[in-house]
PDB file of N, CA and C in Angstrom:
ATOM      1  N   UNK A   1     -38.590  -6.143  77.616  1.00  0.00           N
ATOM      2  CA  UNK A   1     -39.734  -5.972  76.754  1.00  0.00           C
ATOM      3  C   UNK A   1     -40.108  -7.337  76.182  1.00  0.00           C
ATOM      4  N   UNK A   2     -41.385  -8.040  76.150  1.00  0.00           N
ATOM      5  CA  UNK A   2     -41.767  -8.802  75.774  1.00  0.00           C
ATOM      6  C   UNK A   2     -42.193  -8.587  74.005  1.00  0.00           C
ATOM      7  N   UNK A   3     -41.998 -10.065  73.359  1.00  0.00           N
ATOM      8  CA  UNK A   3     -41.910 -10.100  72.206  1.00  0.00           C
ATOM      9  C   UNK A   3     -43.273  -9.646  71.753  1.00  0.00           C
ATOM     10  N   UNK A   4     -44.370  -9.751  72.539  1.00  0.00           N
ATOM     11  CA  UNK A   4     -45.951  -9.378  72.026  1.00  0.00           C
ATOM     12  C   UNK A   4     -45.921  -7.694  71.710  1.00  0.00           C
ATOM     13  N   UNK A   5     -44.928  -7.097  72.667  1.00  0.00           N
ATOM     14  CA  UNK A   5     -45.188  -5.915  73.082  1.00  0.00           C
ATOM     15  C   UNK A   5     -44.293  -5.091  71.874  1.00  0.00           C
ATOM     16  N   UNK A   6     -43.665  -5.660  71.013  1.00  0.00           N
ATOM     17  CA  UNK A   6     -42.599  -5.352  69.763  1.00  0.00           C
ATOM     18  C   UNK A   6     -43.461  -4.796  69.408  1.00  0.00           C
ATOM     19  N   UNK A   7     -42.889  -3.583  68.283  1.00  0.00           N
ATOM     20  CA  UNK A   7     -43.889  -3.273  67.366  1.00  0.00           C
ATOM     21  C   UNK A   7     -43.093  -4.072  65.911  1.00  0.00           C
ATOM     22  N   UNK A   8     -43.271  -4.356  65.104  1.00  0.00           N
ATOM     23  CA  UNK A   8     -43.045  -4.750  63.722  1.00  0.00           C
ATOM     24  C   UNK A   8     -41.938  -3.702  63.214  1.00  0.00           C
ATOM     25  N   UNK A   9     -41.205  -3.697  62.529  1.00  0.00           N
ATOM     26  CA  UNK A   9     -40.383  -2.893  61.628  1.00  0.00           C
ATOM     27  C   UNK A   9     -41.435  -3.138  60.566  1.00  0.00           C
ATOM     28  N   UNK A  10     -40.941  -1.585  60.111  1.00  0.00           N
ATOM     29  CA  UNK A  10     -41.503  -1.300  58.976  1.00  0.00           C
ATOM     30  C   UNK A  10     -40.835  -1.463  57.516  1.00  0.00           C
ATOM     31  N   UNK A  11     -41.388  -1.517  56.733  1.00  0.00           N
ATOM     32  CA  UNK A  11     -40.142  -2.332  56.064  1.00  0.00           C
ATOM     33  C   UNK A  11     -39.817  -1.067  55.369  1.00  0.00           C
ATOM     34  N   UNK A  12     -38.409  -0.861  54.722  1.00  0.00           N
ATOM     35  CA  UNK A  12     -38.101   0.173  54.101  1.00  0.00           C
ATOM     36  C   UNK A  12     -38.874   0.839  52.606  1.00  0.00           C
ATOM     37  N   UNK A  13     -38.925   1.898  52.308  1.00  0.00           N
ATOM     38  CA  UNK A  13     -39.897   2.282  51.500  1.00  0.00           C
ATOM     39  C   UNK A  13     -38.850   1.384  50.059  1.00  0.00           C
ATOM     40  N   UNK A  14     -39.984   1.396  49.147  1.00  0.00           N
ATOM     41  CA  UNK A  14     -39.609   0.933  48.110  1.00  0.00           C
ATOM     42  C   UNK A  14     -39.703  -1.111  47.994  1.00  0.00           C
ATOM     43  N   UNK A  15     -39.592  -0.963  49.099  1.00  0.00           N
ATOM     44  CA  UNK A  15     -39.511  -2.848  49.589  1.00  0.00           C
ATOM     45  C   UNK A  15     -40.017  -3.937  48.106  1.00  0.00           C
ATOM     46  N   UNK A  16     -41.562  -3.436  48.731  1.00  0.00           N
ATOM     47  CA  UNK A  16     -42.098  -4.358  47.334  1.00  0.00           C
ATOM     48  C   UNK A  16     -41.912  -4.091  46.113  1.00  0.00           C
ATOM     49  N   UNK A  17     -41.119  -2.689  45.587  1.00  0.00           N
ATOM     50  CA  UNK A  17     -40.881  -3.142  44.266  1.00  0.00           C
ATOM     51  C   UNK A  17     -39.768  -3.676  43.994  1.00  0.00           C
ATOM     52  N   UNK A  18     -38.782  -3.355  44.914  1.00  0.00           N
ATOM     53  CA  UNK A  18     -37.715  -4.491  44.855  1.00  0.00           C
ATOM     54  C   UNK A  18     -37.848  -6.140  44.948  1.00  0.00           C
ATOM     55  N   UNK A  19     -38.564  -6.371  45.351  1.00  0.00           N
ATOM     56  CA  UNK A  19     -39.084  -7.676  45.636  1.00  0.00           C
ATOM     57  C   UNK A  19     -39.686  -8.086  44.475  1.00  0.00           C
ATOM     58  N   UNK A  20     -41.101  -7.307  43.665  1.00  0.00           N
ATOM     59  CA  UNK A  20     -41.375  -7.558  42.853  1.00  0.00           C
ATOM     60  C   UNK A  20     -40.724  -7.652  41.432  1.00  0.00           C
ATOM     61  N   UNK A  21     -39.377  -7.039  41.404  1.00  0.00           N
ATOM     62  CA  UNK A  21     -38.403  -6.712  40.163  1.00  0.00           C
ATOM     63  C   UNK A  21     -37.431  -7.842  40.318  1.00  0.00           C
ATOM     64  N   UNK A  22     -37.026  -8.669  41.631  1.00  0.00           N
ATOM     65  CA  UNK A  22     -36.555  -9.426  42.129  1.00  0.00           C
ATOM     66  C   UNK A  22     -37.116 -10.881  41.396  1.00  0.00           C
ATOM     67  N   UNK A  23     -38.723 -10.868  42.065  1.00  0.00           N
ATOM     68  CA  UNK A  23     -39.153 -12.120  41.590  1.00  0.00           C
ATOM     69  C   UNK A  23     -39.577 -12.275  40.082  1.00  0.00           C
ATOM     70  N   UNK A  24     -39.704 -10.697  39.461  1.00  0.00           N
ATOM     71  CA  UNK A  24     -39.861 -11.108  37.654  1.00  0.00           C
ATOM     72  C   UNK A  24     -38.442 -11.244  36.962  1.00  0.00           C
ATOM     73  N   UNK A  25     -37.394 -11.146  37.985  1.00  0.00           N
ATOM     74  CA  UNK A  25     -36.140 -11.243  37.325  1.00  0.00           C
ATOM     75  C   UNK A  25     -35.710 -10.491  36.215  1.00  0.00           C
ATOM     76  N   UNK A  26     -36.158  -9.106  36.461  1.00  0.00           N
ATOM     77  CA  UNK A  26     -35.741  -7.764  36.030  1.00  0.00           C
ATOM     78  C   UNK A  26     -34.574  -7.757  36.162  1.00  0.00           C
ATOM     79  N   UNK A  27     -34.285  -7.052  34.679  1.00  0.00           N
ATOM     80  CA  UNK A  27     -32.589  -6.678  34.640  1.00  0.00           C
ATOM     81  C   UNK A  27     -31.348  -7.785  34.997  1.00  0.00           C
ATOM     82  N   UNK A  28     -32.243  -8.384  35.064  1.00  0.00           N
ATOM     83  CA  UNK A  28     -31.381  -9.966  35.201  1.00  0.00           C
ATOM     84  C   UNK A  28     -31.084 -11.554  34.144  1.00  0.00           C
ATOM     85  N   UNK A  29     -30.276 -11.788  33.517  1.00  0.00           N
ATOM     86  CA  UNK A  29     -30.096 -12.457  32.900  1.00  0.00           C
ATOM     87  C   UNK A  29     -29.511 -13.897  33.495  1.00  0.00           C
ATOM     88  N   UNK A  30     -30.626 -15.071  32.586  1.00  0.00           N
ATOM     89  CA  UNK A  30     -30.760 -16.705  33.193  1.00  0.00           C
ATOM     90  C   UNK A  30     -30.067 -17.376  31.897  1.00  0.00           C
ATOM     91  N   UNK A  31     -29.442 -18.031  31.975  1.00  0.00           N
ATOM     92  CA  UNK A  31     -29.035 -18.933  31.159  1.00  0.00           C
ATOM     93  C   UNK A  31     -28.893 -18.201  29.867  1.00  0.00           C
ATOM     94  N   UNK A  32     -29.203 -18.703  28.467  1.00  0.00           N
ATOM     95  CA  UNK A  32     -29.112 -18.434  27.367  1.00  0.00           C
ATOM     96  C   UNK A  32     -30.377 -16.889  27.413  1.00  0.00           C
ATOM     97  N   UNK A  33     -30.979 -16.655  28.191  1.00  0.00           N
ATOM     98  CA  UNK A  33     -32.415 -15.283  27.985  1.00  0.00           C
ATOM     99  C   UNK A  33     -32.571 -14.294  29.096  1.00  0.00           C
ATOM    100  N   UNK A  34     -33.639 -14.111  28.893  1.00  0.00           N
ATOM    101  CA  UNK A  34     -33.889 -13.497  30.006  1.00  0.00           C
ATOM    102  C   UNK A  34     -35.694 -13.024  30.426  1.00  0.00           C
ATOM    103  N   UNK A  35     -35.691 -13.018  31.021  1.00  0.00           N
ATOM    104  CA  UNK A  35     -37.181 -12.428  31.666  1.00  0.00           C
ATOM    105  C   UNK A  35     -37.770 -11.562  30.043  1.00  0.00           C
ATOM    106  N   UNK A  36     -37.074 -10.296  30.325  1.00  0.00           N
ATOM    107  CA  UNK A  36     -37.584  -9.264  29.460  1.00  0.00           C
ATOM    108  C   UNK A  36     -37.605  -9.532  27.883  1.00  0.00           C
ATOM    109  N   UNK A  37     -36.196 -10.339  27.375  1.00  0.00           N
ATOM    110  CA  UNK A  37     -35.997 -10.130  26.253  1.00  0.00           C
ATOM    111  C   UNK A  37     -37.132 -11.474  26.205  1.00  0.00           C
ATOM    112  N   UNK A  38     -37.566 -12.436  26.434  1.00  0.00           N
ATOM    113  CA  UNK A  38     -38.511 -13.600  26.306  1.00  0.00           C
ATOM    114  C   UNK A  38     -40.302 -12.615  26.135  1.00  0.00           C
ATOM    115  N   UNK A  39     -40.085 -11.719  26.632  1.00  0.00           N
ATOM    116  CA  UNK A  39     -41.799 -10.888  26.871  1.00  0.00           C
ATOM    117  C   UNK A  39     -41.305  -9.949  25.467  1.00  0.00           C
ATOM    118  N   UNK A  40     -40.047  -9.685  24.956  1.00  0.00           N
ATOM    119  CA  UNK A  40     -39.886  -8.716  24.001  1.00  0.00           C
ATOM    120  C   UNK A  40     -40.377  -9.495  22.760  1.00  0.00           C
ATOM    121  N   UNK A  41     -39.792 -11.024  22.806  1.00  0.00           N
ATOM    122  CA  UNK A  41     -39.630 -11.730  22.091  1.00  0.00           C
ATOM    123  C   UNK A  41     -41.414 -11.947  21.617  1.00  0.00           C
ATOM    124  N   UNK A  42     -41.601 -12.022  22.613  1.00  0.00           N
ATOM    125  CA  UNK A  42     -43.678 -12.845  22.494  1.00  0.00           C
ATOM    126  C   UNK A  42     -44.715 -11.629  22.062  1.00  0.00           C
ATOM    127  N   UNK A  43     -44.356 -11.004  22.768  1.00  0.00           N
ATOM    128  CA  UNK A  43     -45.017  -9.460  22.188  1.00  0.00           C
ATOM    129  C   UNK A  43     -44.648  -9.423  20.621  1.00  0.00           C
ATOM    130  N   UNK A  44     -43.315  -9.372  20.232  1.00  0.00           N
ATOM    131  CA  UNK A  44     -43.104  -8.874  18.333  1.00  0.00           C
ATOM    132  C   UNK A  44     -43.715 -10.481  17.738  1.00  0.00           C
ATOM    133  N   UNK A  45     -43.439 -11.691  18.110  1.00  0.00           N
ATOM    134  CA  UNK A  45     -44.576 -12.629  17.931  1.00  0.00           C
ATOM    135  C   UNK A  45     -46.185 -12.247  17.377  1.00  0.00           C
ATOM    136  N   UNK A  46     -46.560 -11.930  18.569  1.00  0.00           N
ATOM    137  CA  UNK A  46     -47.609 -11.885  18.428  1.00  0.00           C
ATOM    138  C   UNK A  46     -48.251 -10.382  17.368  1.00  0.00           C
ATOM    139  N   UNK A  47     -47.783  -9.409  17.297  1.00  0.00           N
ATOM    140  CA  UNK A  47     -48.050  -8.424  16.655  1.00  0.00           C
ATOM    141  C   UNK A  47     -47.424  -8.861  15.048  1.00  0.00           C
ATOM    142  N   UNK A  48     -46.496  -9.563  14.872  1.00  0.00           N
ATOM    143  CA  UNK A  48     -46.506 -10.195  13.642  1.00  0.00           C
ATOM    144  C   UNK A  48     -47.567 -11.016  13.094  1.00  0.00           C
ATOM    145  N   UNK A  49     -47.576 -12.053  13.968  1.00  0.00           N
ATOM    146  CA  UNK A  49     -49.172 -13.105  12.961  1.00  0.00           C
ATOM    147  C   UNK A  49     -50.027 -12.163  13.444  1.00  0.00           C
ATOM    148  N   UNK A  50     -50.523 -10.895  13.988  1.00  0.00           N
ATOM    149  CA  UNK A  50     -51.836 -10.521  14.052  1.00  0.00           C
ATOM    150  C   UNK A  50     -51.853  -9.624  12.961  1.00  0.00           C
ATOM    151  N   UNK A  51     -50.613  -9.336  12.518  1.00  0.00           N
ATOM    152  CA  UNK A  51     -50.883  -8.298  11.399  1.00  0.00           C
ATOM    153  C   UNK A  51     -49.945  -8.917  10.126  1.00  0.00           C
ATOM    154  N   UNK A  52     -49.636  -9.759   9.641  1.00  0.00           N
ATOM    155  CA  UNK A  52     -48.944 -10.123   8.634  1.00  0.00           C
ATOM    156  C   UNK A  52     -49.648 -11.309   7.979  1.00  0.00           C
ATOM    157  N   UNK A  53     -49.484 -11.532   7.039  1.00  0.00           N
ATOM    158  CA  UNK A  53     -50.310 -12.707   5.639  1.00  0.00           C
ATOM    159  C   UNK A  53     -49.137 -14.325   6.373  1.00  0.00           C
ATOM    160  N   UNK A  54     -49.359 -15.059   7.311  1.00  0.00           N
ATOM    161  CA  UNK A  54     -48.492 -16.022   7.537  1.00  0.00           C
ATOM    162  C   UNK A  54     -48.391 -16.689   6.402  1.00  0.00           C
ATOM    163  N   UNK A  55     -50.190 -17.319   5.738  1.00  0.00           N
ATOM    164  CA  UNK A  55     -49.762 -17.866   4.947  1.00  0.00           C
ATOM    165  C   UNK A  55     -48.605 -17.949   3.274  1.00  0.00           C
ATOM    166  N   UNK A  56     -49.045 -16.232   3.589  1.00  0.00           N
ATOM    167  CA  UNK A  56     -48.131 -15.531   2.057  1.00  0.00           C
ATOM    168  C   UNK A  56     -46.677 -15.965   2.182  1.00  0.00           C
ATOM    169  N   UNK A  57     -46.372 -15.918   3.650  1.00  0.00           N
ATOM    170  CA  UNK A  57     -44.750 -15.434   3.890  1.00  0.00           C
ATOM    171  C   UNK A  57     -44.768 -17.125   3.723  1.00  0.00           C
ATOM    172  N   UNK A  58     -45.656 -18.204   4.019  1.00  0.00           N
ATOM    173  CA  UNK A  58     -44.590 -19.457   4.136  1.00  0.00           C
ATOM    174  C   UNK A  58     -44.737 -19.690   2.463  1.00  0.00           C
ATOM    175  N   UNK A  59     -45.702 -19.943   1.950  1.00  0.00           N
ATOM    176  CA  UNK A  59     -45.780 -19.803   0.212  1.00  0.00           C
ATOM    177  C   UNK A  59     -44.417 -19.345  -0.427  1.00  0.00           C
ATOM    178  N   UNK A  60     -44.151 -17.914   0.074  1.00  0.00           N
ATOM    179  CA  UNK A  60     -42.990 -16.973  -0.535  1.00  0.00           C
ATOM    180  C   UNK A  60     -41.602 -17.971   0.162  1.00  0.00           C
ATOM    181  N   UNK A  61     -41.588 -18.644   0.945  1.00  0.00           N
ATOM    182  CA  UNK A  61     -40.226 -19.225   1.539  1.00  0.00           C
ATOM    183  C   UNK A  61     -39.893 -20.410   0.853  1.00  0.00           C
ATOM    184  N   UNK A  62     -41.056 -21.287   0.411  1.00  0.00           N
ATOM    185  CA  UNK A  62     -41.056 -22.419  -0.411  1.00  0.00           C
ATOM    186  C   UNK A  62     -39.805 -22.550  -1.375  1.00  0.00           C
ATOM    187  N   UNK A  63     -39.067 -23.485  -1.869  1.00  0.00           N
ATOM    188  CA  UNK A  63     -38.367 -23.491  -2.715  1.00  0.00           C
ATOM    189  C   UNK A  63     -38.822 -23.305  -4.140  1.00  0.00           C
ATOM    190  N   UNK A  64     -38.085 -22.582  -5.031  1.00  0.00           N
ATOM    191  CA  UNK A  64     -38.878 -22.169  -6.388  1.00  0.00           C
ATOM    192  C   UNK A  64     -38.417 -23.760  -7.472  1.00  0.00           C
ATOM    193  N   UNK A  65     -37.354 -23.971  -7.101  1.00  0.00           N
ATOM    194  CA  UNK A  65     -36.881 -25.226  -8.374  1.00  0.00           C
ATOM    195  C   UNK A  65     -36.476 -26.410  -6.964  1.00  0.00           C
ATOM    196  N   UNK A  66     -36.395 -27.540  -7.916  1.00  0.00           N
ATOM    197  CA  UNK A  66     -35.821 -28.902  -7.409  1.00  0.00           C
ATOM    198  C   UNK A  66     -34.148 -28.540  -6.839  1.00  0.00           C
ATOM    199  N   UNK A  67     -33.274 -27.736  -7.370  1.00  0.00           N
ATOM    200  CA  UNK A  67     -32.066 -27.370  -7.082  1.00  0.00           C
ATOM    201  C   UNK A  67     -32.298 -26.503  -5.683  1.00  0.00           C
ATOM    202  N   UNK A  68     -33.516 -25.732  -6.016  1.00  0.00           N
ATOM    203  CA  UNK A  68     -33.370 -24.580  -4.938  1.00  0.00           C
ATOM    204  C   UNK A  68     -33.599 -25.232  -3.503  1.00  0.00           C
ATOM    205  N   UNK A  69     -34.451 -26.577  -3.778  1.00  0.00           N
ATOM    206  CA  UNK A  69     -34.908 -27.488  -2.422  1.00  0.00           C
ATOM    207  C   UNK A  69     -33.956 -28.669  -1.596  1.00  0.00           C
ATOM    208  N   UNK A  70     -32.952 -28.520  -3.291  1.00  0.00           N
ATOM    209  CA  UNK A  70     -31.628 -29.523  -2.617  1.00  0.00           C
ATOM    210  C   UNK A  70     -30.677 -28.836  -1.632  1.00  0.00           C
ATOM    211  N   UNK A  71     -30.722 -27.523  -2.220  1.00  0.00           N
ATOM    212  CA  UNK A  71     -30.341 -26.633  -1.648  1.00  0.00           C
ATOM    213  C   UNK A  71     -30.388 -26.109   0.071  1.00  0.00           C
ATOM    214  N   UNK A  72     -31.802 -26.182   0.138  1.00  0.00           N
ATOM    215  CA  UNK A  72     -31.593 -26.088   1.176  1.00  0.00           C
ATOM    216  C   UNK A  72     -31.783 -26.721   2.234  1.00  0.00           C
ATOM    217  N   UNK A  73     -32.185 -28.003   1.821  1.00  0.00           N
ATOM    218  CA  UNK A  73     -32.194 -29.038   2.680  1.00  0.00           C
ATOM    219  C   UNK A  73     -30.342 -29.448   3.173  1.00  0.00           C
ATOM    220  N   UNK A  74     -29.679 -29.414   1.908  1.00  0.00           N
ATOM    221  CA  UNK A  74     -28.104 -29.232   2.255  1.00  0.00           C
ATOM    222  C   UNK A  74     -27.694 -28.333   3.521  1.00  0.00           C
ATOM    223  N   UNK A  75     -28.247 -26.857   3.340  1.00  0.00           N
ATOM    224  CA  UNK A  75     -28.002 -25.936   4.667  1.00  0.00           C
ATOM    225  C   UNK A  75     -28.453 -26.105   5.585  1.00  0.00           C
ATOM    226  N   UNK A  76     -29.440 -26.698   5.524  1.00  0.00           N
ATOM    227  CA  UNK A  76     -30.718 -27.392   6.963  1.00  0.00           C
ATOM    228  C   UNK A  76     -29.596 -28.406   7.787  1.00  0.00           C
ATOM    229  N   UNK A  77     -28.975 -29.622   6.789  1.00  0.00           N
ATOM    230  CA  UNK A  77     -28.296 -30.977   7.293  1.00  0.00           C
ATOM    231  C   UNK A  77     -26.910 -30.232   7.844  1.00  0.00           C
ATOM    232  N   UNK A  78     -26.539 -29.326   7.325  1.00  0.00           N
ATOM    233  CA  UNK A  78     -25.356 -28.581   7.786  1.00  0.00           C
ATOM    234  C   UNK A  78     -25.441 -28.255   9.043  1.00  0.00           C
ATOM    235  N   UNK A  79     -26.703 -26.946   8.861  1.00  0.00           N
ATOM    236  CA  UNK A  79     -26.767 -26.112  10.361  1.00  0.00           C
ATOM    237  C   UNK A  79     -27.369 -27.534  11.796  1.00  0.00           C
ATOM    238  N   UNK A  80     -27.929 -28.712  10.886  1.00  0.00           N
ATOM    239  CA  UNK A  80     -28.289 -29.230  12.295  1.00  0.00           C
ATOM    240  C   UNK A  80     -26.504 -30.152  12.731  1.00  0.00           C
ATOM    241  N   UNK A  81     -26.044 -30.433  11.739  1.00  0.00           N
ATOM    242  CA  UNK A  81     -24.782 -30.879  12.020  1.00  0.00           C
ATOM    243  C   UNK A  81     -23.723 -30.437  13.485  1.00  0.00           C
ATOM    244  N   UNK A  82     -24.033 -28.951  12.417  1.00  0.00           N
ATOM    245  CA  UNK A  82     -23.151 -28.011  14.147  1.00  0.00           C
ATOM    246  C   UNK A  82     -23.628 -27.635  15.447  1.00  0.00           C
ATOM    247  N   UNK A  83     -25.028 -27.697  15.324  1.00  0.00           N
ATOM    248  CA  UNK A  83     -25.434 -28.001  16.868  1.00  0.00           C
ATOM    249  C   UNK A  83     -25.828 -29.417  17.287  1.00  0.00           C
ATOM    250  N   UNK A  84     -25.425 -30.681  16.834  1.00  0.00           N
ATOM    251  CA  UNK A  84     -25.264 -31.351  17.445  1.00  0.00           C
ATOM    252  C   UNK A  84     -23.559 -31.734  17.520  1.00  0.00           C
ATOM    253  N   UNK A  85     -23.454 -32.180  19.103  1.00  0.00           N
ATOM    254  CA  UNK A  85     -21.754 -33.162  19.062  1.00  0.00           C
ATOM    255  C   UNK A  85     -22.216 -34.528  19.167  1.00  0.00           C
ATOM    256  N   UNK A  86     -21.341 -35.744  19.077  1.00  0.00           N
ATOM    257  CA  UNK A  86     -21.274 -36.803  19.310  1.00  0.00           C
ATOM    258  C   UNK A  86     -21.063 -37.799  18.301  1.00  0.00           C
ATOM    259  N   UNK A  87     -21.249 -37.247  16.882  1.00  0.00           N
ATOM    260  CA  UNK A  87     -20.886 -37.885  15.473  1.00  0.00           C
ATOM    261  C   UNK A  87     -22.206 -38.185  15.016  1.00  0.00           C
ATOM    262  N   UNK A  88     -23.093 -37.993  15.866  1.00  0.00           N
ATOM    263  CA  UNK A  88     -24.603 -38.864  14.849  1.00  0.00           C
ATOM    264  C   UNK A  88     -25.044 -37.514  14.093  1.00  0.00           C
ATOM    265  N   UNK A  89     -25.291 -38.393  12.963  1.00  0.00           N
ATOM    266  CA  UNK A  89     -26.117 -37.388  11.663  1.00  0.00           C
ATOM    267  C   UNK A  89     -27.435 -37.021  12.664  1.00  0.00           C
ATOM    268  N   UNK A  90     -28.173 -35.951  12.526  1.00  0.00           N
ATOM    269  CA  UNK A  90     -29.171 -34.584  12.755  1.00  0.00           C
ATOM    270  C   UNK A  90     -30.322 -35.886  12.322  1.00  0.00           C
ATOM    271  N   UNK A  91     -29.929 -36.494  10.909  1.00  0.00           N
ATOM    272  CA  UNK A  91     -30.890 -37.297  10.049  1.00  0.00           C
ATOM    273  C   UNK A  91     -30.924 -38.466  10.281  1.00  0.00           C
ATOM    274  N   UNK A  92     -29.874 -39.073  11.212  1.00  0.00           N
ATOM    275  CA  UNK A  92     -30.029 -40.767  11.439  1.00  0.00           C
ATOM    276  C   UNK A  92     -31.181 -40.930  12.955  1.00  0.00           C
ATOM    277  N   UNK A  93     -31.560 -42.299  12.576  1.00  0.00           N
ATOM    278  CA  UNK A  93     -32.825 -42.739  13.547  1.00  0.00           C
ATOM    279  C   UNK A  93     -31.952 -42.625  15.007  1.00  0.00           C
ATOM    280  N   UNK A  94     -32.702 -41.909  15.981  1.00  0.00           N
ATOM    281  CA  UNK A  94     -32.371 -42.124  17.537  1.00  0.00           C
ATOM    282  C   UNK A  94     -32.174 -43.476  17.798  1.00  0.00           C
ATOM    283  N   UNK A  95     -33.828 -43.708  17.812  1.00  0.00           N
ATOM    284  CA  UNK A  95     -33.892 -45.485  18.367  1.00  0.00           C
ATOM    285  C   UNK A  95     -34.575 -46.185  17.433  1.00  0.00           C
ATOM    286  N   UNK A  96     -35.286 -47.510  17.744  1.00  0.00           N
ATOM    287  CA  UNK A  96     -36.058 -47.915  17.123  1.00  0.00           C
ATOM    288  C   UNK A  96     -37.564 -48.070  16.831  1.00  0.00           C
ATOM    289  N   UNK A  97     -38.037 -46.472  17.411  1.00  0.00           N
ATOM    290  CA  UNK A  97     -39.498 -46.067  17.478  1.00  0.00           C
ATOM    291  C   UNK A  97     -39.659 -44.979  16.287  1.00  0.00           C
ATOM    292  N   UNK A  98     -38.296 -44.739  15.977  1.00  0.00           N
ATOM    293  CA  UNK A  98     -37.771 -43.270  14.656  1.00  0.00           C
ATOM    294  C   UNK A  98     -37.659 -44.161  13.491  1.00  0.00           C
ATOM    295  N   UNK A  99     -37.553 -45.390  13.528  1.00  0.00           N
ATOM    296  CA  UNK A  99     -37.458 -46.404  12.210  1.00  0.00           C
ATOM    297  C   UNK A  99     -38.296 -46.652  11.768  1.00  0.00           C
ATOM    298  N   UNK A 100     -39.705 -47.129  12.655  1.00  0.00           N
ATOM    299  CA  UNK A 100     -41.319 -47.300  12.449  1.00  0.00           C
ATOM    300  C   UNK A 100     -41.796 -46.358  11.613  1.00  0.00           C
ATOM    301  N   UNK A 101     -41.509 -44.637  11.839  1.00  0.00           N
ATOM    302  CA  UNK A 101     -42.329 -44.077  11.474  1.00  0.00           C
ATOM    303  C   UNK A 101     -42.135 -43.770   9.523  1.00  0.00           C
ATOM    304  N   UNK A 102     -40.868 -44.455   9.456  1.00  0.00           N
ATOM    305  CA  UNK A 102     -40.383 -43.946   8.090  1.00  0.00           C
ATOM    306  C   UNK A 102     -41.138 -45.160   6.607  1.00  0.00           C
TER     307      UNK A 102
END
């Protein structure tokens, strides 16, 4: 039998949605996320600033006293502390293009 004279396989039922669940990387987890939880993530995003006062909530986050701002600039220098390694302060200049701007 000549190759012209083949007929094609058909591909098994269901094919393309496997393929398509395949290439959105359904049910599948990448690195630190994933497909779904990143679309879960953007969706409650977006239904938040379309329905919530942004500006109220950053107003309301503001520090109320000079203590309350030392405050948390302290927890800020902390939390960036522990995700960085290598000994450099979160707050010291990279290079010398981070020195200019100060």
């Amino acid at each position: 039998m000549k190759a012209k004279d083949r007929k094609p396989k058909a591909a098994p039922k269901g094919a393309p949605q496997q393929q398509q669940q395949a290439a959105s990387g359904e049910g599948k987890q990448y690195g630190e996320g994933s497909y779904e939880g990143t679309r879960r993530y953007n969706e409650g995003l977006k239904e938040h600033v379309e329905n919530h006062d942004i500006e109220r909530e950053a107003r309301d986050a503001e520090p109320r006293s000079s203590a309350e701002e030392r405050e948390m600039q302290d927890a800020e220098r902390e939390g960036r502390s522990r995700a960085r390694s290598g000994g450099q302060s979160p707050d010291d200049p990279e290079d010398e293009s981070d020195l200019k701007s100060e």
